[in-house]
PDB file of N, CA and C in Angstrom:
ATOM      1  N   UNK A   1       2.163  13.067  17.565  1.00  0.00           N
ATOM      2  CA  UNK A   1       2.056  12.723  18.969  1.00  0.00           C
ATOM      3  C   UNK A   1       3.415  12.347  19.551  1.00  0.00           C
ATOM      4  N   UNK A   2       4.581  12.842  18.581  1.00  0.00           N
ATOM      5  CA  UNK A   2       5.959  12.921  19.801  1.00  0.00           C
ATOM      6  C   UNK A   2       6.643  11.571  19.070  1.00  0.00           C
ATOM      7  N   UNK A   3       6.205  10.886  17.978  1.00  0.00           N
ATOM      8  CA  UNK A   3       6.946   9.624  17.244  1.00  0.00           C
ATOM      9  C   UNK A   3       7.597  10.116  16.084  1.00  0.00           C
ATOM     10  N   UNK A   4       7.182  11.219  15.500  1.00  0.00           N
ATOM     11  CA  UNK A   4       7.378  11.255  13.922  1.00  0.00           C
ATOM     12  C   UNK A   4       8.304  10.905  13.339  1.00  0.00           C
ATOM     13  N   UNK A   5       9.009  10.566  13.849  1.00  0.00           N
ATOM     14  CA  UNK A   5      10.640   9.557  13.153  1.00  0.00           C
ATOM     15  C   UNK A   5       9.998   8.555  13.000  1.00  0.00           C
ATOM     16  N   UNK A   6       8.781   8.027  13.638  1.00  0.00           N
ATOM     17  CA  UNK A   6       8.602   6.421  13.441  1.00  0.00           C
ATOM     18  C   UNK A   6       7.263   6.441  11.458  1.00  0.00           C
ATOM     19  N   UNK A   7       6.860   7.997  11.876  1.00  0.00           N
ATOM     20  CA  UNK A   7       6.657   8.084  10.195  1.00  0.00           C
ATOM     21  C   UNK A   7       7.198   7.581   8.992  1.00  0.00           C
ATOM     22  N   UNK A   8       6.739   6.737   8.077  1.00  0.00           N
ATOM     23  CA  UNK A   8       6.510   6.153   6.865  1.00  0.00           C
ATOM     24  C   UNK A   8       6.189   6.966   5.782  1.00  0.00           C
ATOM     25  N   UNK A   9       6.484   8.188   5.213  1.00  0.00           N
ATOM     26  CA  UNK A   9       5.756   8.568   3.986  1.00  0.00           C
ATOM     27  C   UNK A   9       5.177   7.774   2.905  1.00  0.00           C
ATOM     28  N   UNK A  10       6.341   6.900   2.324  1.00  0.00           N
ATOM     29  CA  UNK A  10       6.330   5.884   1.025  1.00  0.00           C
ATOM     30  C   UNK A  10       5.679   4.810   1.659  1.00  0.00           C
ATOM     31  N   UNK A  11       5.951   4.182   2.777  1.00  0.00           N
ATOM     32  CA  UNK A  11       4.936   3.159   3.174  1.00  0.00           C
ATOM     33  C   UNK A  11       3.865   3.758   3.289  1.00  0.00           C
ATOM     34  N   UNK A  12       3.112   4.251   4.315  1.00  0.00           N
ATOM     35  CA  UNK A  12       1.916   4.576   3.830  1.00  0.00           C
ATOM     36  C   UNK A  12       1.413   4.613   3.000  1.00  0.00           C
ATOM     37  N   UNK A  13       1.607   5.888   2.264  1.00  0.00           N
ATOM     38  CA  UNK A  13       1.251   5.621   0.538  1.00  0.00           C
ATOM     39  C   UNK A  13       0.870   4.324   0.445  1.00  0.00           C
ATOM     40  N   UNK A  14       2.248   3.482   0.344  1.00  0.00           N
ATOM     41  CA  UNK A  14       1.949   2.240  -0.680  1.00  0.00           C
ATOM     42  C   UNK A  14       0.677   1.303  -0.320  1.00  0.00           C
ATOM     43  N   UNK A  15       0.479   1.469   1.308  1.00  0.00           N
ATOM     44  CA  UNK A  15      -0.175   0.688   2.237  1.00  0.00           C
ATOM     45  C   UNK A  15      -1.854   0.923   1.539  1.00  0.00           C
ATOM     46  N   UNK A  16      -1.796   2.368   1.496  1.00  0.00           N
ATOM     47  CA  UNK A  16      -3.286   2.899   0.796  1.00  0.00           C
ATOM     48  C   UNK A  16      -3.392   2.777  -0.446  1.00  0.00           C
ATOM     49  N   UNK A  17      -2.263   2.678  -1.466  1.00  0.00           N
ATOM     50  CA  UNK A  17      -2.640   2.159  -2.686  1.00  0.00           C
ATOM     51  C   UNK A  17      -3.228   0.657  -3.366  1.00  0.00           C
ATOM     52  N   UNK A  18      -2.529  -0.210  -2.245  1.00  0.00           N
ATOM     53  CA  UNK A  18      -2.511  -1.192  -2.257  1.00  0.00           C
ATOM     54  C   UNK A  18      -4.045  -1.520  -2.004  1.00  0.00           C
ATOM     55  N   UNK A  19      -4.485  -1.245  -0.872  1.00  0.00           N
ATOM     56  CA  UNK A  19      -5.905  -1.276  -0.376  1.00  0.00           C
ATOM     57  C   UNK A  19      -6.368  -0.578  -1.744  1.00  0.00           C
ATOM     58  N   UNK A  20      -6.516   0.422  -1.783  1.00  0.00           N
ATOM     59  CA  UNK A  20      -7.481   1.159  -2.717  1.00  0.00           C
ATOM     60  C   UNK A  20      -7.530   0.074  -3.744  1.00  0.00           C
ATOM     61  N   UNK A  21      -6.261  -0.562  -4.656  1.00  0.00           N
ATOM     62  CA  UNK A  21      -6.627  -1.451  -5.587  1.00  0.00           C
ATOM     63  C   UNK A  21      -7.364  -2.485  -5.481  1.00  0.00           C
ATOM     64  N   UNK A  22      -7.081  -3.251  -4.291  1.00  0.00           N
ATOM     65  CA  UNK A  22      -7.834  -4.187  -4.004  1.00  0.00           C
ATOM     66  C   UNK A  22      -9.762  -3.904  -4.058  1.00  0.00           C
ATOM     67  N   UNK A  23      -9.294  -3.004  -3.532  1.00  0.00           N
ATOM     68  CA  UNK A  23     -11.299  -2.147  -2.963  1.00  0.00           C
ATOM     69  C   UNK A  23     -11.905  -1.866  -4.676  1.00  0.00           C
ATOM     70  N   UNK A  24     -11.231  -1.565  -5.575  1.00  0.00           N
ATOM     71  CA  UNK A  24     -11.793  -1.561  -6.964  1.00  0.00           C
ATOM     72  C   UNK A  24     -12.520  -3.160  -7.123  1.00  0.00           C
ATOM     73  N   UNK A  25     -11.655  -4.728  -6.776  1.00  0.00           N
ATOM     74  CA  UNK A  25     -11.794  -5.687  -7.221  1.00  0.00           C
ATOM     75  C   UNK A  25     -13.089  -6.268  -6.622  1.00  0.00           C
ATOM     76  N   UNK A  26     -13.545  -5.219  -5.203  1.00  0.00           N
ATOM     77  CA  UNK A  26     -14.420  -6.318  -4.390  1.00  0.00           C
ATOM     78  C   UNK A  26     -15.915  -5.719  -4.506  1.00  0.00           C
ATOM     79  N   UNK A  27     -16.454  -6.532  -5.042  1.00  0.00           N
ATOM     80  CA  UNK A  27     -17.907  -5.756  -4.383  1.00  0.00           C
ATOM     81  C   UNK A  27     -18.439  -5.020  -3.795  1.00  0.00           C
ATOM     82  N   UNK A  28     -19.445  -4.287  -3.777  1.00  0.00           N
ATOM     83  CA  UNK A  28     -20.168  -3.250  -2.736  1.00  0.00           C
ATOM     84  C   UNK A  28     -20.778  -4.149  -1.850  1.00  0.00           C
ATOM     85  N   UNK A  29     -20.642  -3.476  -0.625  1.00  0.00           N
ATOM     86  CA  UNK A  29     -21.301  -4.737   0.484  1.00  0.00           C
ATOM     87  C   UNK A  29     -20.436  -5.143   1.019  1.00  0.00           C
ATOM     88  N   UNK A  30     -19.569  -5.610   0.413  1.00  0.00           N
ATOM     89  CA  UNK A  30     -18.426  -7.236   1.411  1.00  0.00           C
ATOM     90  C   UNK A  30     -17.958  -6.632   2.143  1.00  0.00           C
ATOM     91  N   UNK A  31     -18.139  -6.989   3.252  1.00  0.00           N
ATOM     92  CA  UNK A  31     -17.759  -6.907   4.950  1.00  0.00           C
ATOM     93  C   UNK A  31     -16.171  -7.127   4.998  1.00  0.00           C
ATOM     94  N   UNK A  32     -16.135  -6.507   5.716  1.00  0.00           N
ATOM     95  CA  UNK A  32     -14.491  -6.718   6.107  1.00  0.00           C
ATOM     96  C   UNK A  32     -13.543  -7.514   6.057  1.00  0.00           C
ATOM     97  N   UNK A  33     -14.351  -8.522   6.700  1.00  0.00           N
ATOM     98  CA  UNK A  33     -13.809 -10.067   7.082  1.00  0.00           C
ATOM     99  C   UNK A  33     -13.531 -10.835   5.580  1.00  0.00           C
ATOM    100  N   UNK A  34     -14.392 -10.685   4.479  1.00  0.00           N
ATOM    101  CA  UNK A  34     -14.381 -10.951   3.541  1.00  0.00           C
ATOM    102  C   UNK A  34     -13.834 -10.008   2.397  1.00  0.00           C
ATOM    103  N   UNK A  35     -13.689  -9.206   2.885  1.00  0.00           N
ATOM    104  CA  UNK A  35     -12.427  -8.395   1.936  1.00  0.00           C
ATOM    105  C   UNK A  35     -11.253  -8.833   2.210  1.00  0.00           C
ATOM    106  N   UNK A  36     -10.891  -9.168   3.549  1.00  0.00           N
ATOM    107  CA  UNK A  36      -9.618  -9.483   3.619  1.00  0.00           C
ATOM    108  C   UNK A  36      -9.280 -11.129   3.718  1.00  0.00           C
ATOM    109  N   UNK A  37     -10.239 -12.159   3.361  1.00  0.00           N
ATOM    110  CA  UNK A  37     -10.053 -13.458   2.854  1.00  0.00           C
ATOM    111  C   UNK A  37      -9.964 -13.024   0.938  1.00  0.00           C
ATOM    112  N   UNK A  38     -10.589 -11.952   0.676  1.00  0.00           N
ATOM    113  CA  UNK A  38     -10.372 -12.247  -0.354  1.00  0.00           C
ATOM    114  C   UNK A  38      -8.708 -11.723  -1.310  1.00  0.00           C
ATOM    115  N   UNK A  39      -8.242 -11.046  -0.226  1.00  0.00           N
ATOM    116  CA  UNK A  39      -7.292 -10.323  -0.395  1.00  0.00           C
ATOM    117  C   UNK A  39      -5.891 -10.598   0.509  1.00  0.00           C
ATOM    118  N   UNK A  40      -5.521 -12.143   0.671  1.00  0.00           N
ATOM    119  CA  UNK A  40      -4.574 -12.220   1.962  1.00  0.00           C
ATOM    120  C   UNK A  40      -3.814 -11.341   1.806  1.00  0.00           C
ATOM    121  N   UNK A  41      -2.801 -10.965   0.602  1.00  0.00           N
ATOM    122  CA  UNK A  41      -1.647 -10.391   0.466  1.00  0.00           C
ATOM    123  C   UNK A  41      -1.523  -9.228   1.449  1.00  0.00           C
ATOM    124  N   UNK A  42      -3.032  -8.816   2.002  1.00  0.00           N
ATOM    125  CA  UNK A  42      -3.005  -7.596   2.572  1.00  0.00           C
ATOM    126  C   UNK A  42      -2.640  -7.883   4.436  1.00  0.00           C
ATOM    127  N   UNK A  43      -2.489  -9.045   4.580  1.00  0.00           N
ATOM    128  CA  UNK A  43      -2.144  -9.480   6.026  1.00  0.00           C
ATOM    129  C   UNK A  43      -0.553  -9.530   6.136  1.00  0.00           C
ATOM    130  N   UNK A  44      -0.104  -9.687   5.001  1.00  0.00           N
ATOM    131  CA  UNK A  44       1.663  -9.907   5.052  1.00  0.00           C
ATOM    132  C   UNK A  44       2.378  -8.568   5.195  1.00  0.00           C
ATOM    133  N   UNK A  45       3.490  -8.310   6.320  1.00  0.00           N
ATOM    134  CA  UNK A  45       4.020  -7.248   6.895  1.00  0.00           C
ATOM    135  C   UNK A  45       4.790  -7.237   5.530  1.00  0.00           C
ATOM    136  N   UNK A  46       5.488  -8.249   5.332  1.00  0.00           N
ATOM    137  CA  UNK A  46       6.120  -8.202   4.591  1.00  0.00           C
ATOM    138  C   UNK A  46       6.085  -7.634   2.626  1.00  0.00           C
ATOM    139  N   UNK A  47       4.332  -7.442   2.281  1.00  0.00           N
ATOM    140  CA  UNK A  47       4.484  -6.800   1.330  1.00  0.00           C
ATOM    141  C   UNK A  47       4.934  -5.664   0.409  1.00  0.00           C
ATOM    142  N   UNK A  48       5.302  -5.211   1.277  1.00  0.00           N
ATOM    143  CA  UNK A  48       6.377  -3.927   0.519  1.00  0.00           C
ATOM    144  C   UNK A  48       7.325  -4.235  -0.120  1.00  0.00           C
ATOM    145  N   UNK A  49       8.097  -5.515   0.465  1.00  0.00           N
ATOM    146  CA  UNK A  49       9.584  -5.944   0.323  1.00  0.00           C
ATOM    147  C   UNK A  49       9.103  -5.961  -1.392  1.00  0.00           C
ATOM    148  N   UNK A  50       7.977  -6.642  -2.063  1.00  0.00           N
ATOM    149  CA  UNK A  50       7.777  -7.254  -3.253  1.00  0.00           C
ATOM    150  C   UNK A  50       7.976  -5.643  -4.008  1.00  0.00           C
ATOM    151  N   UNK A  51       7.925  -4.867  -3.304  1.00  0.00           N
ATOM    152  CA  UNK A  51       8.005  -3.349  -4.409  1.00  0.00           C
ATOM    153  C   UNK A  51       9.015  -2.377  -4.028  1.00  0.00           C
ATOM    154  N   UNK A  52       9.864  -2.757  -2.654  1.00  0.00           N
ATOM    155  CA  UNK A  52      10.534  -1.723  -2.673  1.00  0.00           C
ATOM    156  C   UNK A  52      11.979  -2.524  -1.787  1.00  0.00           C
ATOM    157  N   UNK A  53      13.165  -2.456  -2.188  1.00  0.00           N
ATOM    158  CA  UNK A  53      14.327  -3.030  -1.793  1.00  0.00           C
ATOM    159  C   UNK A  53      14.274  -2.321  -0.513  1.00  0.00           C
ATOM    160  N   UNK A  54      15.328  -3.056   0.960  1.00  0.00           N
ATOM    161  CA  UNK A  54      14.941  -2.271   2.345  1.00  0.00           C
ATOM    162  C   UNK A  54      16.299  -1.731   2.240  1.00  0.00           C
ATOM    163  N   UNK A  55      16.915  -1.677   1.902  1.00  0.00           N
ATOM    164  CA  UNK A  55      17.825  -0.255   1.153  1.00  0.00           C
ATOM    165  C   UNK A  55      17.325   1.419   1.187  1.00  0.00           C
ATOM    166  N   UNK A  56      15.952   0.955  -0.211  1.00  0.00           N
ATOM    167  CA  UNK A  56      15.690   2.223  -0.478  1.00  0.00           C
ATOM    168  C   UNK A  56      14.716   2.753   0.568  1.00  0.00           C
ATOM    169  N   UNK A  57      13.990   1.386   1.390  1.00  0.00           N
ATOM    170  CA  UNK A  57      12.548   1.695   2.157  1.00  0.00           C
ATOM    171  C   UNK A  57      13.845   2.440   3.456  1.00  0.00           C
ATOM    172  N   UNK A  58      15.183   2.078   3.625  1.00  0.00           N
ATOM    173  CA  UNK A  58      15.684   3.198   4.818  1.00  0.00           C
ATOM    174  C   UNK A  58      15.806   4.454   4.677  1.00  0.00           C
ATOM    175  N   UNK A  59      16.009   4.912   3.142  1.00  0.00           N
ATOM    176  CA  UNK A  59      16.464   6.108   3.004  1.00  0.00           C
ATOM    177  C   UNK A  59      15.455   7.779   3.236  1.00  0.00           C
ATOM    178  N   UNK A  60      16.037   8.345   3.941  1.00  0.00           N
ATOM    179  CA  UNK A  60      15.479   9.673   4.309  1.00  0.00           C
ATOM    180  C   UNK A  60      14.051  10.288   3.132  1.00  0.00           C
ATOM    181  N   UNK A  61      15.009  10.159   1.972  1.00  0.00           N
ATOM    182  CA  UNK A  61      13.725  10.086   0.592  1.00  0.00           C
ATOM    183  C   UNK A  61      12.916   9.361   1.246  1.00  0.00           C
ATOM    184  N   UNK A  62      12.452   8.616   1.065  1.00  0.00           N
ATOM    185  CA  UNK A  62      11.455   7.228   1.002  1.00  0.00           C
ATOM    186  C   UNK A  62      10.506   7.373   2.747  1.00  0.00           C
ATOM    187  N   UNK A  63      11.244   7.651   3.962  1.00  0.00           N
ATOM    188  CA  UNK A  63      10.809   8.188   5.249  1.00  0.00           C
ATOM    189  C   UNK A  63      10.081   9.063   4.994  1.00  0.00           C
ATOM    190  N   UNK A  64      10.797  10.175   4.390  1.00  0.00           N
ATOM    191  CA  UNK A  64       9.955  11.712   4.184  1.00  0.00           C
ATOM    192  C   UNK A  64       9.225  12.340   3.322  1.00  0.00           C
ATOM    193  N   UNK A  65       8.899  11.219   1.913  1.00  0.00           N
ATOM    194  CA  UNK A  65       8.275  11.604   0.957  1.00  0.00           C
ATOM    195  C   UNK A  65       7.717   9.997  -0.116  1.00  0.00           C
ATOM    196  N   UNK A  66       7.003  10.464  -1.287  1.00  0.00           N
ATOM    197  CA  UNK A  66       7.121   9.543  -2.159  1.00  0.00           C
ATOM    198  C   UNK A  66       8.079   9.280  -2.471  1.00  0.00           C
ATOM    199  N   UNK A  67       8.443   7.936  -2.537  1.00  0.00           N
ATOM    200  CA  UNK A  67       9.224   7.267  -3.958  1.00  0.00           C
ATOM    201  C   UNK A  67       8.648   6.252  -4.337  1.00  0.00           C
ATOM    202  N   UNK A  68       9.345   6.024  -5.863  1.00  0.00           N
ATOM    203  CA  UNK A  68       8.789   5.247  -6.457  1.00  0.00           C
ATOM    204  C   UNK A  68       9.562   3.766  -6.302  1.00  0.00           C
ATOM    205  N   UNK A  69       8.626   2.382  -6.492  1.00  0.00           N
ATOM    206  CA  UNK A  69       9.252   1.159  -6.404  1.00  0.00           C
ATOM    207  C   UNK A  69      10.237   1.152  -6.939  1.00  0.00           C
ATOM    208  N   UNK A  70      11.603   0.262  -6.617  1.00  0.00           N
ATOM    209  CA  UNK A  70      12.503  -0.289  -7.418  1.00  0.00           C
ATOM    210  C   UNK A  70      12.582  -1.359  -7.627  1.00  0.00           C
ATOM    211  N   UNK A  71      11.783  -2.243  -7.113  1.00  0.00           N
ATOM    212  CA  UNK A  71      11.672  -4.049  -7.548  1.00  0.00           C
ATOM    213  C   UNK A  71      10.686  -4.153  -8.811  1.00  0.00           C
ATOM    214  N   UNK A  72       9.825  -3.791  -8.498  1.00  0.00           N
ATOM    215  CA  UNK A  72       8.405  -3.895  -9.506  1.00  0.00           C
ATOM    216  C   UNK A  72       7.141  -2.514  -9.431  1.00  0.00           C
ATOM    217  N   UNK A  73       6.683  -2.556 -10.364  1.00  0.00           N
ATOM    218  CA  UNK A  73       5.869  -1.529 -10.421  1.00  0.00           C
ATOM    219  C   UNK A  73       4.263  -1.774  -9.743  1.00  0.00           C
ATOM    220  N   UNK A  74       4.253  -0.952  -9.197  1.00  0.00           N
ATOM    221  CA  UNK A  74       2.584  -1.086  -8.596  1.00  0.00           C
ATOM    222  C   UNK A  74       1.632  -1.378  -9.154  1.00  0.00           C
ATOM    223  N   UNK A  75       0.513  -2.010  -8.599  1.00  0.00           N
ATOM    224  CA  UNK A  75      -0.806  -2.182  -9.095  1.00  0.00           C
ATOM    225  C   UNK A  75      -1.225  -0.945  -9.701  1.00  0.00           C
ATOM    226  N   UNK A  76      -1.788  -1.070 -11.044  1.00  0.00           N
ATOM    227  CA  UNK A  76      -2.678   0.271 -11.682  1.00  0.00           C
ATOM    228  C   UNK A  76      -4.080   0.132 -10.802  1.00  0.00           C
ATOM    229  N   UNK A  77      -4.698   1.563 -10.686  1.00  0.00           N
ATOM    230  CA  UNK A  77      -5.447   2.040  -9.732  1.00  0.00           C
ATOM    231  C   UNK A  77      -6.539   2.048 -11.062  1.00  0.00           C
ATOM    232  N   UNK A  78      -7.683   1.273 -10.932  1.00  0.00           N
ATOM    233  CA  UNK A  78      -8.669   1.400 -12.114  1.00  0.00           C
ATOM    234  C   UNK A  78     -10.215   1.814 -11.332  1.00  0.00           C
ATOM    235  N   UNK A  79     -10.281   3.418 -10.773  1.00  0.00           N
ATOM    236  CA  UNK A  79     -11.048   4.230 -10.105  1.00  0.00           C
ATOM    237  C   UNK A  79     -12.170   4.293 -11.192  1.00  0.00           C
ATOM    238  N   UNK A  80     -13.347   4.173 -10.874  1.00  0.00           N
ATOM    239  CA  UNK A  80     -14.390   4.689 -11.796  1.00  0.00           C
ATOM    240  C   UNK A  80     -15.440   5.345 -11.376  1.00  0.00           C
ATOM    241  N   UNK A  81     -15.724   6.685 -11.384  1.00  0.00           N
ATOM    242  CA  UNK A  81     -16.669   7.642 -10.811  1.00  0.00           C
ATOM    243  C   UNK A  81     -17.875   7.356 -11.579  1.00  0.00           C
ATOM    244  N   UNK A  82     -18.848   7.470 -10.530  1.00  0.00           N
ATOM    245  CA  UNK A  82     -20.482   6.861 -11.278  1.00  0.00           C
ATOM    246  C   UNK A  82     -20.868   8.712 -11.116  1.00  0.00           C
ATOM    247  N   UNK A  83     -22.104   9.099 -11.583  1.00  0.00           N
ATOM    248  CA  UNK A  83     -22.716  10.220 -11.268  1.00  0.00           C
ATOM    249  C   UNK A  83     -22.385  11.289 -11.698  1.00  0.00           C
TER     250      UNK A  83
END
C-alpha cells in the first residue's frame, strides 16, 4: 500500500514466532485478554532487542529477509499435530 520500506521481514517473522510459541503454552479456549496477561513479554516493543542487536535489526539483510538472532537464540517451536 505505497510503505514497503517501512517492511520488517526478520521482525515479523520473529513477531509470529514468538506468538506461535507462546500459543503452544496456553490452553484451548483462553481468550485473548488472558493470553496476553499470561504472556506480558508480548506487550514490550522492545522485545526483539533481547534477540537481535539494532545494528543487525538495520541492515538491508534483516529488512528484506530472514536472519538469524545474534544475542540469543529463539524460543524452540514445540508444534504438535493431533489427527
Amino acid at each position: 500500500h505505497g510503505v514497503t520500506e517501512k517492511y520488517h521481514h526478520t521482525l515479523t517473522l520473529l513477531w509470529m514466532r514468538l506468538v506461535a510459541a507462546a500459543l503452544v503454552e496456553t490452553p484451548e479456549g483462553c481468550a485473548f485478554e488472558e493470553f496476553l496477561a499470561d504472556h506480558p513479554e508480548l506487550r514490550d516493543k522492545n522485545l526483539p532487542l533481547q534477540y537481535y542487536s539494532q545494528d543487525l535489526l538495520r541492515t538491508p539483510a534483516a529488512r528484506g529477509g530472514w536472519v538469524e538472532p545474534d544475542l540469543r537464540p529463539l524460543p524452540n517451536l514445540r508444534i504438535y499435530r493431533c489427527c
